[in-house]
Structure formats: C-alpha cells, structure tokens
PDB file of N, CA and C in Angstrom:
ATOM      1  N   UNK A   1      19.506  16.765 -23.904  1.00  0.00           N
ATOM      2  CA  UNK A   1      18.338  16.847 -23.064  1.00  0.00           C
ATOM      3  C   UNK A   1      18.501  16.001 -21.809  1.00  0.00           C
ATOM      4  N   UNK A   2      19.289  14.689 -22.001  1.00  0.00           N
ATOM      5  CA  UNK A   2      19.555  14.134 -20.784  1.00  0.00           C
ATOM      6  C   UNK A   2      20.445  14.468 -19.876  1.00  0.00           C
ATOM      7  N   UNK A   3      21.456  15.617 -20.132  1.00  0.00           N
ATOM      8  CA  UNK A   3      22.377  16.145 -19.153  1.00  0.00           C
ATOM      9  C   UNK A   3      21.619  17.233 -18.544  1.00  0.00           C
ATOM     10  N   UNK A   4      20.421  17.932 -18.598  1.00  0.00           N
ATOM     11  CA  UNK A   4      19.532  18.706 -18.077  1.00  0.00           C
ATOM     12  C   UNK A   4      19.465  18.762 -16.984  1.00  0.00           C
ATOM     13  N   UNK A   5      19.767  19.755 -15.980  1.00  0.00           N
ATOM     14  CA  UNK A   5      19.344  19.234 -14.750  1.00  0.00           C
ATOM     15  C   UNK A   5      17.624  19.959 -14.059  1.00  0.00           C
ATOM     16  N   UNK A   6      16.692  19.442 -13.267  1.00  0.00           N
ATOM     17  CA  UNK A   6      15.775  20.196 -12.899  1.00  0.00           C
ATOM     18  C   UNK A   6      16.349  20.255 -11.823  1.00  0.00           C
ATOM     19  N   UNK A   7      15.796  21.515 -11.242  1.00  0.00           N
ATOM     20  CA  UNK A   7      15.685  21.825  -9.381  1.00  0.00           C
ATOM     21  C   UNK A   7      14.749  21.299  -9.031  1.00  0.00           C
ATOM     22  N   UNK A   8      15.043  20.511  -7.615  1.00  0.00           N
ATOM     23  CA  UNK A   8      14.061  19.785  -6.992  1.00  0.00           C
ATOM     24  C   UNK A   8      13.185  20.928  -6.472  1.00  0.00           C
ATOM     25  N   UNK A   9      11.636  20.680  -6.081  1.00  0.00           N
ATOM     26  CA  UNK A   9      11.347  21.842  -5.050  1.00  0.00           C
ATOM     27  C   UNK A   9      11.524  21.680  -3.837  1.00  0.00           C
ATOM     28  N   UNK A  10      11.904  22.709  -3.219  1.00  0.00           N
ATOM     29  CA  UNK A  10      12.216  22.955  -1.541  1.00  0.00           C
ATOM     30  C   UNK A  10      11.467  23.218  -0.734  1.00  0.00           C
ATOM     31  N   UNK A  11      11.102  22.185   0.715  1.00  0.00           N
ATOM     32  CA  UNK A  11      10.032  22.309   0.705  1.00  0.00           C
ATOM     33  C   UNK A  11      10.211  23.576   2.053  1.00  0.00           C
ATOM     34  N   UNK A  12       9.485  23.950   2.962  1.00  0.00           N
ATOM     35  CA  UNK A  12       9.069  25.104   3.759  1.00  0.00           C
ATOM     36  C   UNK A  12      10.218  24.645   5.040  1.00  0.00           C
ATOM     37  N   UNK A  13       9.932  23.281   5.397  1.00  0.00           N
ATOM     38  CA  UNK A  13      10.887  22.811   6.612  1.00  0.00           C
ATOM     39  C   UNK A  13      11.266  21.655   6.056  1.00  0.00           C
ATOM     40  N   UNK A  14      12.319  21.151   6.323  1.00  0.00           N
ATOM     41  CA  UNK A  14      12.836  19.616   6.309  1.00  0.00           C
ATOM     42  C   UNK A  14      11.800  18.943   7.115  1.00  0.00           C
ATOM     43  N   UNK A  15      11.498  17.408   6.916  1.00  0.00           N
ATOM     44  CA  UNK A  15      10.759  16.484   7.890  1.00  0.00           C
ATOM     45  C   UNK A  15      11.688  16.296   9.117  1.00  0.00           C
ATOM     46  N   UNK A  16      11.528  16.106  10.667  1.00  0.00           N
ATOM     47  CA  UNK A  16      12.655  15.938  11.154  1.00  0.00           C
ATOM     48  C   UNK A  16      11.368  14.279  12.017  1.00  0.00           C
ATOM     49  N   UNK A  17      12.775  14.001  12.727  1.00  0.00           N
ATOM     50  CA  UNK A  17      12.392  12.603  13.123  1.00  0.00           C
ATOM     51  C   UNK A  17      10.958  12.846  14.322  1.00  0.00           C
ATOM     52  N   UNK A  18      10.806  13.150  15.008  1.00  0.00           N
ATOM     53  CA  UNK A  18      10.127  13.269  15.877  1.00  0.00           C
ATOM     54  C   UNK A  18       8.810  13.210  14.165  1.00  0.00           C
ATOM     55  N   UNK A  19       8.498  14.451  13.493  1.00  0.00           N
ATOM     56  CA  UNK A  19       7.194  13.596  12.497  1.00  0.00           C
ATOM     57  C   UNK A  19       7.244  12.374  11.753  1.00  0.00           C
ATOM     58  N   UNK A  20       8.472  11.847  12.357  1.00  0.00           N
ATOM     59  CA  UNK A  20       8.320  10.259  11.323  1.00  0.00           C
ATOM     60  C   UNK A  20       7.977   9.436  12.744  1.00  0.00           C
ATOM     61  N   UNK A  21       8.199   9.724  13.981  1.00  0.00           N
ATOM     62  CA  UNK A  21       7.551   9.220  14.600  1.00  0.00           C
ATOM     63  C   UNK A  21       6.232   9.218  15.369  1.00  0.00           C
ATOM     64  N   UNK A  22       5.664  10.349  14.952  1.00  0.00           N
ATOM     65  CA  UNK A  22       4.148  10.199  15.134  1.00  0.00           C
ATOM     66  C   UNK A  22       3.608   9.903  14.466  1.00  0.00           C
ATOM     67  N   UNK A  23       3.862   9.774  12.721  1.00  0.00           N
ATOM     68  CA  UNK A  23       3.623   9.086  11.864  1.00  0.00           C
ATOM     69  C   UNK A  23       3.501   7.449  12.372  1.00  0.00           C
ATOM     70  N   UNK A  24       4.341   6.975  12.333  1.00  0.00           N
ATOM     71  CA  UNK A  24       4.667   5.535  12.790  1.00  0.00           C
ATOM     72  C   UNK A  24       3.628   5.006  14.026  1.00  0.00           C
ATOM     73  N   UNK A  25       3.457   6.240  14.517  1.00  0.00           N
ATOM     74  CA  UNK A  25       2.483   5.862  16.408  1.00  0.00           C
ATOM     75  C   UNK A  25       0.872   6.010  15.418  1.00  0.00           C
ATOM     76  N   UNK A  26       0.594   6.698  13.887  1.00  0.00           N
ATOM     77  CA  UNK A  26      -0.512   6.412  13.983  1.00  0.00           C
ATOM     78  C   UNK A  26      -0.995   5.651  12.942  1.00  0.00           C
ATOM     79  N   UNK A  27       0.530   4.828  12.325  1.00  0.00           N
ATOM     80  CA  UNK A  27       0.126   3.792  11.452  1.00  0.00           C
ATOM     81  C   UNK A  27       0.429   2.649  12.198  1.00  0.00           C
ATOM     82  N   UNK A  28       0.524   2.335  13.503  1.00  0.00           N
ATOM     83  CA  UNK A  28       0.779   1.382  14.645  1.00  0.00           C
ATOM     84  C   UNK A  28      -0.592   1.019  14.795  1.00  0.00           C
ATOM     85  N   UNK A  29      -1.187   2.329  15.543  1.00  0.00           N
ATOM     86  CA  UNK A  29      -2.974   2.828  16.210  1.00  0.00           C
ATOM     87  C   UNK A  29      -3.647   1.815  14.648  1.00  0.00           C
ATOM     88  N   UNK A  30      -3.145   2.458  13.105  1.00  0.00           N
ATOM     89  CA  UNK A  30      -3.786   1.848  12.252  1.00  0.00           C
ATOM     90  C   UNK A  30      -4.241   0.255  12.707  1.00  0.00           C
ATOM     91  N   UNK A  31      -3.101  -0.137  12.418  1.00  0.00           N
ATOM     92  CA  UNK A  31      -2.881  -1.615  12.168  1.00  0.00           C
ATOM     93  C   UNK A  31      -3.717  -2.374  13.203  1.00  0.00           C
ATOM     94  N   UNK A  32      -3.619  -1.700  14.523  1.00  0.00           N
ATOM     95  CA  UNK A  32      -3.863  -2.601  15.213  1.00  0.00           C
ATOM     96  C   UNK A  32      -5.569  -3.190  15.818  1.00  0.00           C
ATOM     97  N   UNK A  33      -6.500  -1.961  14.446  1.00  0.00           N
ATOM     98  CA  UNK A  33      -7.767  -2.064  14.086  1.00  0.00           C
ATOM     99  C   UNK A  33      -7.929  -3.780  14.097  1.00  0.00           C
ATOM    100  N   UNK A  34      -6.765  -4.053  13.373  1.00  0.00           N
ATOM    101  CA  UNK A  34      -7.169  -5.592  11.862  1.00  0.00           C
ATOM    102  C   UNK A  34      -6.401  -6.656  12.849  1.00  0.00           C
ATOM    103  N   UNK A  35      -7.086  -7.529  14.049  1.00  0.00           N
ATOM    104  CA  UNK A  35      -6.270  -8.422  14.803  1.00  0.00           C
ATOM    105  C   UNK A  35      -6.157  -9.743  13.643  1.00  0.00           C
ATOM    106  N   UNK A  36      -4.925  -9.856  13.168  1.00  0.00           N
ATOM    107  CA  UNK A  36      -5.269 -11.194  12.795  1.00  0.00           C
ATOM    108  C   UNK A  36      -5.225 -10.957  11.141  1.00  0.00           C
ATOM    109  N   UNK A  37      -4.425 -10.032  10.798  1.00  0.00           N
ATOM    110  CA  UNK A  37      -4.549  -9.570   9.362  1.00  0.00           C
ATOM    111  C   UNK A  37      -2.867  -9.636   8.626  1.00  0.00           C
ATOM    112  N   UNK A  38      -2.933 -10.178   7.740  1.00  0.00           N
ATOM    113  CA  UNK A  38      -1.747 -10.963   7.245  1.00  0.00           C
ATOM    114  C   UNK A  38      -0.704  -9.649   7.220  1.00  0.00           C
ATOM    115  N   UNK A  39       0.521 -10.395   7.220  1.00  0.00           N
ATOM    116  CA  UNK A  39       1.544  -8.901   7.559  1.00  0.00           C
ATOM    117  C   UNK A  39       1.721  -8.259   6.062  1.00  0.00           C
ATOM    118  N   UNK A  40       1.719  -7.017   6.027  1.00  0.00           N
ATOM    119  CA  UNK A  40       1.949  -6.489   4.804  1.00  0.00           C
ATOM    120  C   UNK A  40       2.960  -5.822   4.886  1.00  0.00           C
ATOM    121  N   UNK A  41       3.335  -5.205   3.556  1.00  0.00           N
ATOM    122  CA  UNK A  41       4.830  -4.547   3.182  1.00  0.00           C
ATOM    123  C   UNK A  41       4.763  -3.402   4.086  1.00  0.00           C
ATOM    124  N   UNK A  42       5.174  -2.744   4.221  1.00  0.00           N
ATOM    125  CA  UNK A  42       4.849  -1.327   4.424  1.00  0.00           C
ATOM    126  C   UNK A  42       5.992  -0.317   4.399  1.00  0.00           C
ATOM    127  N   UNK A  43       5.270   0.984   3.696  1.00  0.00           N
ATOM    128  CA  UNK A  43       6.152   2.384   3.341  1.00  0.00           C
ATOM    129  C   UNK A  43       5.335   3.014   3.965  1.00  0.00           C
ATOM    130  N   UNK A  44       6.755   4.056   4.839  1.00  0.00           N
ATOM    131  CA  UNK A  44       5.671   5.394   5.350  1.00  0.00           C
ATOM    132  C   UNK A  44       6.481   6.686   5.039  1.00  0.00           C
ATOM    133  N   UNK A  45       5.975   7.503   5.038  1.00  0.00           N
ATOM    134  CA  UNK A  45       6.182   9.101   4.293  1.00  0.00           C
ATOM    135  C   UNK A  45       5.430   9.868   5.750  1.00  0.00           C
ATOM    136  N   UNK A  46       6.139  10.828   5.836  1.00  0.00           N
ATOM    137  CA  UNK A  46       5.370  11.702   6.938  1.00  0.00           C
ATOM    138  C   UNK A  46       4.076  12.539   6.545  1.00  0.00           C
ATOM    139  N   UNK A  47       3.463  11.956   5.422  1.00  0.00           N
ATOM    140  CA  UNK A  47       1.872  12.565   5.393  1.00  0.00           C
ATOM    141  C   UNK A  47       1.506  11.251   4.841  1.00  0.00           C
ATOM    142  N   UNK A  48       1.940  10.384   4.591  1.00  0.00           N
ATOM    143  CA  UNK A  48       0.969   8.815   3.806  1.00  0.00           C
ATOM    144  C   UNK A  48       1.549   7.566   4.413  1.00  0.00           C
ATOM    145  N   UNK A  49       0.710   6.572   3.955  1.00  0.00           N
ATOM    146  CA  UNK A  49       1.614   5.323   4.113  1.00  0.00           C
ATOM    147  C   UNK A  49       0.721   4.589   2.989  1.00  0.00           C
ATOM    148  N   UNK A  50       1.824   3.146   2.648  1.00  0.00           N
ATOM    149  CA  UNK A  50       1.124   2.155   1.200  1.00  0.00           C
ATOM    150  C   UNK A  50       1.211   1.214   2.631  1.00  0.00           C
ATOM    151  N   UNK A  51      -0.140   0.000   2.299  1.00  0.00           N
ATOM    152  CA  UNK A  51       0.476  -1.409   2.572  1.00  0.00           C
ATOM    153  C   UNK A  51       0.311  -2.059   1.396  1.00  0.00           C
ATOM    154  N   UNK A  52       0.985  -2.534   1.232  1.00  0.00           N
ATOM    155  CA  UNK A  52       1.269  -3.599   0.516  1.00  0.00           C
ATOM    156  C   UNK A  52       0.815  -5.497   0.891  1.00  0.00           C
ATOM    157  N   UNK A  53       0.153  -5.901   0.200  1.00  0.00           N
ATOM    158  CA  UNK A  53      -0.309  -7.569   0.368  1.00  0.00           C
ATOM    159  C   UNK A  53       0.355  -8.284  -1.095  1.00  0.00           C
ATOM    160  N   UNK A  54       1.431  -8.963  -0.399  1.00  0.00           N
ATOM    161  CA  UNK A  54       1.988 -10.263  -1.158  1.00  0.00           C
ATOM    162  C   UNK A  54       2.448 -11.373  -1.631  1.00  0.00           C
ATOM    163  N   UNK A  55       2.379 -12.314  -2.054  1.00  0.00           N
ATOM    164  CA  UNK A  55       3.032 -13.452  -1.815  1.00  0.00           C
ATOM    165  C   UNK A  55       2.037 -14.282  -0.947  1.00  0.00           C
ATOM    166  N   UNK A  56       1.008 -14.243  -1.013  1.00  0.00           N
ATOM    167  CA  UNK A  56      -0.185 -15.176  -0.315  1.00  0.00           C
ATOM    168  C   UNK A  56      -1.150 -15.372  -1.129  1.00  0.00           C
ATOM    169  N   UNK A  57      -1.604 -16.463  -0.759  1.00  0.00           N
ATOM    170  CA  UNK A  57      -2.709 -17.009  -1.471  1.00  0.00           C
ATOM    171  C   UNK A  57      -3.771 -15.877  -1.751  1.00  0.00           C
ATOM    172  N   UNK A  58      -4.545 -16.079  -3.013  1.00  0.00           N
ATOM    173  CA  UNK A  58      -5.689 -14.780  -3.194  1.00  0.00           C
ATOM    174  C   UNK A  58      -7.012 -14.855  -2.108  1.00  0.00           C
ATOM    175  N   UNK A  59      -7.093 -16.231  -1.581  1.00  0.00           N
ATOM    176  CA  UNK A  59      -8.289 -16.211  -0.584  1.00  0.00           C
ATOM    177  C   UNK A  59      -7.657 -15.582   0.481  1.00  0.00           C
ATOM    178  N   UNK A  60      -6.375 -15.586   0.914  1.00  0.00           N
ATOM    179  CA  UNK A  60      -5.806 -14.266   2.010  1.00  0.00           C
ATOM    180  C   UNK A  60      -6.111 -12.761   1.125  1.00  0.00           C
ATOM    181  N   UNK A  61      -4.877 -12.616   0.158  1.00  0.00           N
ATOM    182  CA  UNK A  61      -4.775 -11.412  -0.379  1.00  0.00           C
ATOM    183  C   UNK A  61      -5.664 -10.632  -0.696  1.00  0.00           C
ATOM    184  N   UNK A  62      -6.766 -10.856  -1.357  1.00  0.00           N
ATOM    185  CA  UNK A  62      -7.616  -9.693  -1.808  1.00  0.00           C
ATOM    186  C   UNK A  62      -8.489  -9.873  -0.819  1.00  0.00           C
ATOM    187  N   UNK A  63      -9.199 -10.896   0.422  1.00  0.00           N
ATOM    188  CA  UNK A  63      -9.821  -9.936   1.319  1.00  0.00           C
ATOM    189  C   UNK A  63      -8.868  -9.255   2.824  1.00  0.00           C
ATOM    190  N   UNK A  64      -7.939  -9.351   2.306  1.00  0.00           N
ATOM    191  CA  UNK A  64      -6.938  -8.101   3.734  1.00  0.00           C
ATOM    192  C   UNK A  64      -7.299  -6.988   3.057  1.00  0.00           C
ATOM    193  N   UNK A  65      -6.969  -6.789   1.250  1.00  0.00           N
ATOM    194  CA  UNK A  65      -7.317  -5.491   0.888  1.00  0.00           C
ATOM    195  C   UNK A  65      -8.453  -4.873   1.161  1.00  0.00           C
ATOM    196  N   UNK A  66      -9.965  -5.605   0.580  1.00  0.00           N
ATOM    197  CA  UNK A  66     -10.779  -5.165   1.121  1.00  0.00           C
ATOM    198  C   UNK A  66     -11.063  -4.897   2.871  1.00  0.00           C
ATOM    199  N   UNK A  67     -10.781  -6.070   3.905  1.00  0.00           N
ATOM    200  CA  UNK A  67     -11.038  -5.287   5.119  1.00  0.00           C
ATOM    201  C   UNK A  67     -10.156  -3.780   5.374  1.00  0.00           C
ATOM    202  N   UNK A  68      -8.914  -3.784   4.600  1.00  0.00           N
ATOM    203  CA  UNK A  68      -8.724  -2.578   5.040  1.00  0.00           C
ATOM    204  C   UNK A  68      -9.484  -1.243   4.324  1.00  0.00           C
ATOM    205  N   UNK A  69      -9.785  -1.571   2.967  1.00  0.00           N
ATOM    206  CA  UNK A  69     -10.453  -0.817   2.064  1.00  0.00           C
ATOM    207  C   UNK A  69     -11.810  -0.482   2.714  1.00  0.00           C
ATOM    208  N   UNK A  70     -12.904  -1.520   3.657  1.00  0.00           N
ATOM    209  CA  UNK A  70     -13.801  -0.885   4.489  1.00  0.00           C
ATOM    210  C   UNK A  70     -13.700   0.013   5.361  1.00  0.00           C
ATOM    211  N   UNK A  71     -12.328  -0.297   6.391  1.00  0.00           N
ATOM    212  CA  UNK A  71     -11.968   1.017   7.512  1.00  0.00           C
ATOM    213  C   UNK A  71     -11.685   2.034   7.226  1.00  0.00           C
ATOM    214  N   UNK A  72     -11.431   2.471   5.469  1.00  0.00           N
ATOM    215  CA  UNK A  72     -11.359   3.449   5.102  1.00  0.00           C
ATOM    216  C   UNK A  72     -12.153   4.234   4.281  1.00  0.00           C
ATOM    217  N   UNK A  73     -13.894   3.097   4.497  1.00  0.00           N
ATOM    218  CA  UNK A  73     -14.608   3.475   3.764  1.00  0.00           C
ATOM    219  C   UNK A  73     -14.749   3.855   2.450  1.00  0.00           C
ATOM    220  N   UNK A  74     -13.992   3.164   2.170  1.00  0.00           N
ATOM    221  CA  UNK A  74     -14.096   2.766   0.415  1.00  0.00           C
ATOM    222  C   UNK A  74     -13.884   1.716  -0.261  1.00  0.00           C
ATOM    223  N   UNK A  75     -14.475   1.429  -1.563  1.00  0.00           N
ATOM    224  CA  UNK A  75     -14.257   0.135  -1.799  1.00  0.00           C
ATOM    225  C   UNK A  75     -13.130  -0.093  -2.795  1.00  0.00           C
ATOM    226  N   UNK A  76     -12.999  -1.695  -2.452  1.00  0.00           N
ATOM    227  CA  UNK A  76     -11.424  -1.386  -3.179  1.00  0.00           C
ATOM    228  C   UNK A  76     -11.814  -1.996  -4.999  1.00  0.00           C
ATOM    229  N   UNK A  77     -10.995  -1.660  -5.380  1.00  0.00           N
ATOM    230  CA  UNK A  77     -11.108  -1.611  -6.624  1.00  0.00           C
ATOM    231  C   UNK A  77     -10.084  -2.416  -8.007  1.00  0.00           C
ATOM    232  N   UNK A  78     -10.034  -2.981  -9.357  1.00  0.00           N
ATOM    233  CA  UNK A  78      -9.607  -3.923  -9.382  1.00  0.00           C
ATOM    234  C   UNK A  78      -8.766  -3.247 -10.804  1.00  0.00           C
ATOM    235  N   UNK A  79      -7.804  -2.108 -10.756  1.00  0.00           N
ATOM    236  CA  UNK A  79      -7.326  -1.114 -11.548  1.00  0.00           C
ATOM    237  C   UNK A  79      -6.118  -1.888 -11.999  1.00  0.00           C
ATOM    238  N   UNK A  80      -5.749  -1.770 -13.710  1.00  0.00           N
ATOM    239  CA  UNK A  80      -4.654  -1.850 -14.970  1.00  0.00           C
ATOM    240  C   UNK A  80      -3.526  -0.934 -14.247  1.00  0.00           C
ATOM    241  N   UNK A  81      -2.037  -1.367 -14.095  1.00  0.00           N
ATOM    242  CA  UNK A  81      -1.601  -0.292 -14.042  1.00  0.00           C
ATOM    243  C   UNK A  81      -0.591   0.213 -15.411  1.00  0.00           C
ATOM    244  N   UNK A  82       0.033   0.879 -15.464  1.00  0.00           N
ATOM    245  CA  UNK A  82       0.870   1.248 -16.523  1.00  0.00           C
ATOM    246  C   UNK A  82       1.905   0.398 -16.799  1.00  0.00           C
ATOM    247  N   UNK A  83       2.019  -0.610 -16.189  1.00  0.00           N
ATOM    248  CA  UNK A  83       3.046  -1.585 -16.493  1.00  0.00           C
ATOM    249  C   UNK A  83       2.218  -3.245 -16.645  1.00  0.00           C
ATOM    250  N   UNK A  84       0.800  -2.939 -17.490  1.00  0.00           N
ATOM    251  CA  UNK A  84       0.095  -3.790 -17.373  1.00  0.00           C
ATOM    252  C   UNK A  84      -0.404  -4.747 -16.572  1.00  0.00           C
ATOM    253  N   UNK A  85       0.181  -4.898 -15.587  1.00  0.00           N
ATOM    254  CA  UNK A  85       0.180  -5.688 -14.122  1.00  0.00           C
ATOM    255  C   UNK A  85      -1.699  -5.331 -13.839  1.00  0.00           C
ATOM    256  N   UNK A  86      -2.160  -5.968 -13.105  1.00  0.00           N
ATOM    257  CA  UNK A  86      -3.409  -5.657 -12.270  1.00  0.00           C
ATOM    258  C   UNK A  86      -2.998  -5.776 -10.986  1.00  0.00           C
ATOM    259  N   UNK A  87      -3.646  -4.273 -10.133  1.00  0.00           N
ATOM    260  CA  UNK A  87      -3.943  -4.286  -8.632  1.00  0.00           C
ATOM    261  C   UNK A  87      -5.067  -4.343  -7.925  1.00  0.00           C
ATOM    262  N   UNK A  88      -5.606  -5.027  -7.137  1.00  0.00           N
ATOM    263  CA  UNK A  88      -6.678  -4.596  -6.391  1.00  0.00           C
ATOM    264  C   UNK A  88      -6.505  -3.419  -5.498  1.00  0.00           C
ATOM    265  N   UNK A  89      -7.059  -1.984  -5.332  1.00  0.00           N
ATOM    266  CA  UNK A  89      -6.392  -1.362  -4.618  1.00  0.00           C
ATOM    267  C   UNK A  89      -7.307  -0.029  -4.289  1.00  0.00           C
ATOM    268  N   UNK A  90      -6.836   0.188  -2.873  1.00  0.00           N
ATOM    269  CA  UNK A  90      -7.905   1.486  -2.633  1.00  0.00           C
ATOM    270  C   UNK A  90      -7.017   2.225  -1.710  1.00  0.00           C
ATOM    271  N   UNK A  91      -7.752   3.788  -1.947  1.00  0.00           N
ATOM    272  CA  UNK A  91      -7.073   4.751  -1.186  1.00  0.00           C
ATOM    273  C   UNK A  91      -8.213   5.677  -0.317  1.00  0.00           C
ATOM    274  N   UNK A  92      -7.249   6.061   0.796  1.00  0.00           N
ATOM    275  CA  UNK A  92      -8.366   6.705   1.643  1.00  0.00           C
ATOM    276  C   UNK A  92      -7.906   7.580   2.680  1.00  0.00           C
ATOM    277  N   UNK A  93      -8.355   7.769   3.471  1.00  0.00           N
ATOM    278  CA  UNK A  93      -7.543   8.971   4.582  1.00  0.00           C
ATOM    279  C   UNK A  93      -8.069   8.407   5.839  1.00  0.00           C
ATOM    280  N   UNK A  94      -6.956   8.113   6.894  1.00  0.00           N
ATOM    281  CA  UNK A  94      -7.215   7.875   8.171  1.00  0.00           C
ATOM    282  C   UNK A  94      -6.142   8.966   9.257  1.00  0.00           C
ATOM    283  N   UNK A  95      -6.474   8.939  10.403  1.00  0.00           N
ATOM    284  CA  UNK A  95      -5.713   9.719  11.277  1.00  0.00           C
ATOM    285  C   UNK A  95      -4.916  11.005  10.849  1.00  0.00           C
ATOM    286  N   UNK A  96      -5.562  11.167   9.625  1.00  0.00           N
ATOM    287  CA  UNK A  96      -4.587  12.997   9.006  1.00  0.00           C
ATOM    288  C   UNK A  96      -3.360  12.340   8.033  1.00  0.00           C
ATOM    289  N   UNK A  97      -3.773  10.742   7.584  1.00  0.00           N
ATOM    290  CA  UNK A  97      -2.990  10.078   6.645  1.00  0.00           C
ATOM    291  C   UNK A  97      -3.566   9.978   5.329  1.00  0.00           C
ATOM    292  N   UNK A  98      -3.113  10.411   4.307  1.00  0.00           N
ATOM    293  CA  UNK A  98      -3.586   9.421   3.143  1.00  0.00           C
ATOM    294  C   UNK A  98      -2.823   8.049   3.051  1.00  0.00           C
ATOM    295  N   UNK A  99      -3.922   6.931   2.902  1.00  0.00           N
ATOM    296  CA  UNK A  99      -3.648   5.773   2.720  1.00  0.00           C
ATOM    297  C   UNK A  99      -4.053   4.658   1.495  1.00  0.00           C
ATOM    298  N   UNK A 100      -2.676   3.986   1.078  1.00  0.00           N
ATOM    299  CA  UNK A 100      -3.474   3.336   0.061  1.00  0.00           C
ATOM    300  C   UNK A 100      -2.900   1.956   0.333  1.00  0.00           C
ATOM    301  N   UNK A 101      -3.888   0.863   0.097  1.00  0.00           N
ATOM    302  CA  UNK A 101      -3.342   0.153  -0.169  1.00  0.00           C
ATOM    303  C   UNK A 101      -3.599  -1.317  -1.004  1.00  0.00           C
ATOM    304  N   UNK A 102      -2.783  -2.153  -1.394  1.00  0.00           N
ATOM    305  CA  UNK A 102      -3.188  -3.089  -2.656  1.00  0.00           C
ATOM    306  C   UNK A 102      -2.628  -3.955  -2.185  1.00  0.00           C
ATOM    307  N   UNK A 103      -2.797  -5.163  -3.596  1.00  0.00           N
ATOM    308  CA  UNK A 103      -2.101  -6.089  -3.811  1.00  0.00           C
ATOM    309  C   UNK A 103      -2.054  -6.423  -5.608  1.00  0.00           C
ATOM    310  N   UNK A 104      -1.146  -6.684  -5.955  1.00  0.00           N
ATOM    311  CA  UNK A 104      -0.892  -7.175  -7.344  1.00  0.00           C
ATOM    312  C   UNK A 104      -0.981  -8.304  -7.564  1.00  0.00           C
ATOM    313  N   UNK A 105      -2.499  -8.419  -8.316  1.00  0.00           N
ATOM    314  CA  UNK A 105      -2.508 -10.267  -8.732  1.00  0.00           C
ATOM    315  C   UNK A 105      -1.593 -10.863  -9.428  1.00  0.00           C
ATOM    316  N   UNK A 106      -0.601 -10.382 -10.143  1.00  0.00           N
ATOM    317  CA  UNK A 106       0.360 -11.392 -10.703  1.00  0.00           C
ATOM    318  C   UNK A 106       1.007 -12.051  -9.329  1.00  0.00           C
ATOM    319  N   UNK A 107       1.012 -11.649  -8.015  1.00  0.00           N
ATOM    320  CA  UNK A 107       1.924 -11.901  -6.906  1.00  0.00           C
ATOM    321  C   UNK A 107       0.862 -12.662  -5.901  1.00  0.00           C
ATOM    322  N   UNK A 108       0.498 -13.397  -6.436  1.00  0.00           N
ATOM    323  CA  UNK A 108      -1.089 -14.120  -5.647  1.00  0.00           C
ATOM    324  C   UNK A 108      -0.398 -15.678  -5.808  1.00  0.00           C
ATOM    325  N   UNK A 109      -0.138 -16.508  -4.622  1.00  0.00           N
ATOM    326  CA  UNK A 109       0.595 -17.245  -4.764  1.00  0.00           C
ATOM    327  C   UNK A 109       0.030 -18.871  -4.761  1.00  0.00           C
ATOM    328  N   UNK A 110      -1.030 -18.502  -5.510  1.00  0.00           N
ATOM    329  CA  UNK A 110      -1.773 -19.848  -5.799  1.00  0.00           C
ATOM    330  C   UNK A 110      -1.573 -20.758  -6.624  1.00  0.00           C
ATOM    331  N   UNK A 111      -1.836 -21.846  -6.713  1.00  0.00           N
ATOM    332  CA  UNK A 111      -0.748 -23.057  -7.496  1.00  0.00           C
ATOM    333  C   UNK A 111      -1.221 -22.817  -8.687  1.00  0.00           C
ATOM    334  N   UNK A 112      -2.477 -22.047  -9.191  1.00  0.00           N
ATOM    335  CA  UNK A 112      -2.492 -22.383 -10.770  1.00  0.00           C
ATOM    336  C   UNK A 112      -1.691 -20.928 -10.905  1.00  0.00           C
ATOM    337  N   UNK A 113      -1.895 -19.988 -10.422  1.00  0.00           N
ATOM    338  CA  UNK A 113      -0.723 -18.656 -10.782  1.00  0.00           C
ATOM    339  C   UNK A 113       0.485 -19.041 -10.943  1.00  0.00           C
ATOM    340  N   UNK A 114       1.278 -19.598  -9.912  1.00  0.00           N
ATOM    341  CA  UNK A 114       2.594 -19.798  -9.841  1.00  0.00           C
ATOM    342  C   UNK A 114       3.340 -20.848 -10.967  1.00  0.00           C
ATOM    343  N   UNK A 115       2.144 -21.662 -11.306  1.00  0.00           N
ATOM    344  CA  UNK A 115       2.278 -22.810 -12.690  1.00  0.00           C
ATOM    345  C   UNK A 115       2.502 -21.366 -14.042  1.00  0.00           C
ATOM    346  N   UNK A 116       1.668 -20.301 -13.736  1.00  0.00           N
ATOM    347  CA  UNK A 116       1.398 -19.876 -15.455  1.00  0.00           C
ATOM    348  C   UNK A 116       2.826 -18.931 -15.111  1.00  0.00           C
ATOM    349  N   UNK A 117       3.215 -18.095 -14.127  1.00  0.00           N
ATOM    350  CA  UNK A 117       4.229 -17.601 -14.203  1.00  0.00           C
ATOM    351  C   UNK A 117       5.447 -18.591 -14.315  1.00  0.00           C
ATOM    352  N   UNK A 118       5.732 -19.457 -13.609  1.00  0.00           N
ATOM    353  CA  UNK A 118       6.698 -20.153 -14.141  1.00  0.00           C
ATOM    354  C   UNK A 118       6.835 -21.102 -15.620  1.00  0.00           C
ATOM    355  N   UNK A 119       5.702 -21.304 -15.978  1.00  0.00           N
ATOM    356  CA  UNK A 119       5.382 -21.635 -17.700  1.00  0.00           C
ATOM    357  C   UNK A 119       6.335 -20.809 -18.364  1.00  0.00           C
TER     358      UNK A 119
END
C-alpha cells in the first residue's frame, strides 16, 4: 500500500510569476494597515496567505492576532490542534485572499512558559 502511487490533480494553468506578484503587492497593501505590528512569519500561495506570530511575549502575541483578526472581521479564536498544541487563530478573506492567521501558545516566550518547556 505504501508503494502506491496517487496522481496529483492538474490544475487548468500553472501559477506563473507575475500572480505571485500581485499576490505579494496585496499582502504588502495588507500589512501595511497594522503600523507598528510585530513582524510575523509569513507564507504566500497565489490565492491565500498564513501569518504567523512567534517567539514573543503573549502581551505582544495574542493581541497582533486579534488586531489582525478585527481587519478581517472576525474574531479570533482559541482552537486544539491535532497535534495537541493550542492556537489562537482566525481566518478571513481580504483583497480576493483567504487569510489566516495565528499564533501557537506553546511558542509564547514568557518566562513562566519558557521555565515549563525547558523543565
């Protein structure tokens, strides 16, 4: 069963660069809503983008999520994931994007966190 192969599906056109760069011009336009908003990870896909918030204190981290979770008019939310971890995290649609984005409290870099993970 593990030598199986599936066919990927194919999609209608290849992405070509010119849509990864209007992509990029309107997760730029995004960002530049939030003056002053801690730098996050970021992945982009030519129909989505994640940000990502990590490695900062939780009085940074979970309200970047929420201000961005307001511009997208929704609230963010405090979801189990399948690898037991907790995220704060919301998804939403801006500029013809779906957008999501979180942060994982195990990665909240506050001195009593960083004491119990290194315990």
């Amino acid at each position: 069963m593990l030598d199986q192969r599936t066919p990927l599906p194919r999609r209608e056109s290849a992405p070509v660069a010119a849509d990864l760069s209007a992509v990029l011009g309107k997760v730029a336009g995004f960002l530049e809503m939030f003056p002053g908003l801690s730098a996050p990870s970021l992945t982009v896909h030519t129909d989505s983008f994640v940000l990502q918030f990590a490695f900062l204190p939780s009085d940074v981290l979970f309200p970047s999520v929420a201000r961005v979770a307001r511009a997208l008019g929704t609230e963010p939310l405090l979801k189990q994931m399948s690898d037991g971890h907790w995220h704060f995290t919301a998804r939403g649609h801006r500029y013809g994007l779906d957008v999501t984005v979180f942060a994982s409290v195990s990665l909240a870099t506050d001195e009593d966190r960083v004491g119990e993970a290194v315990a």
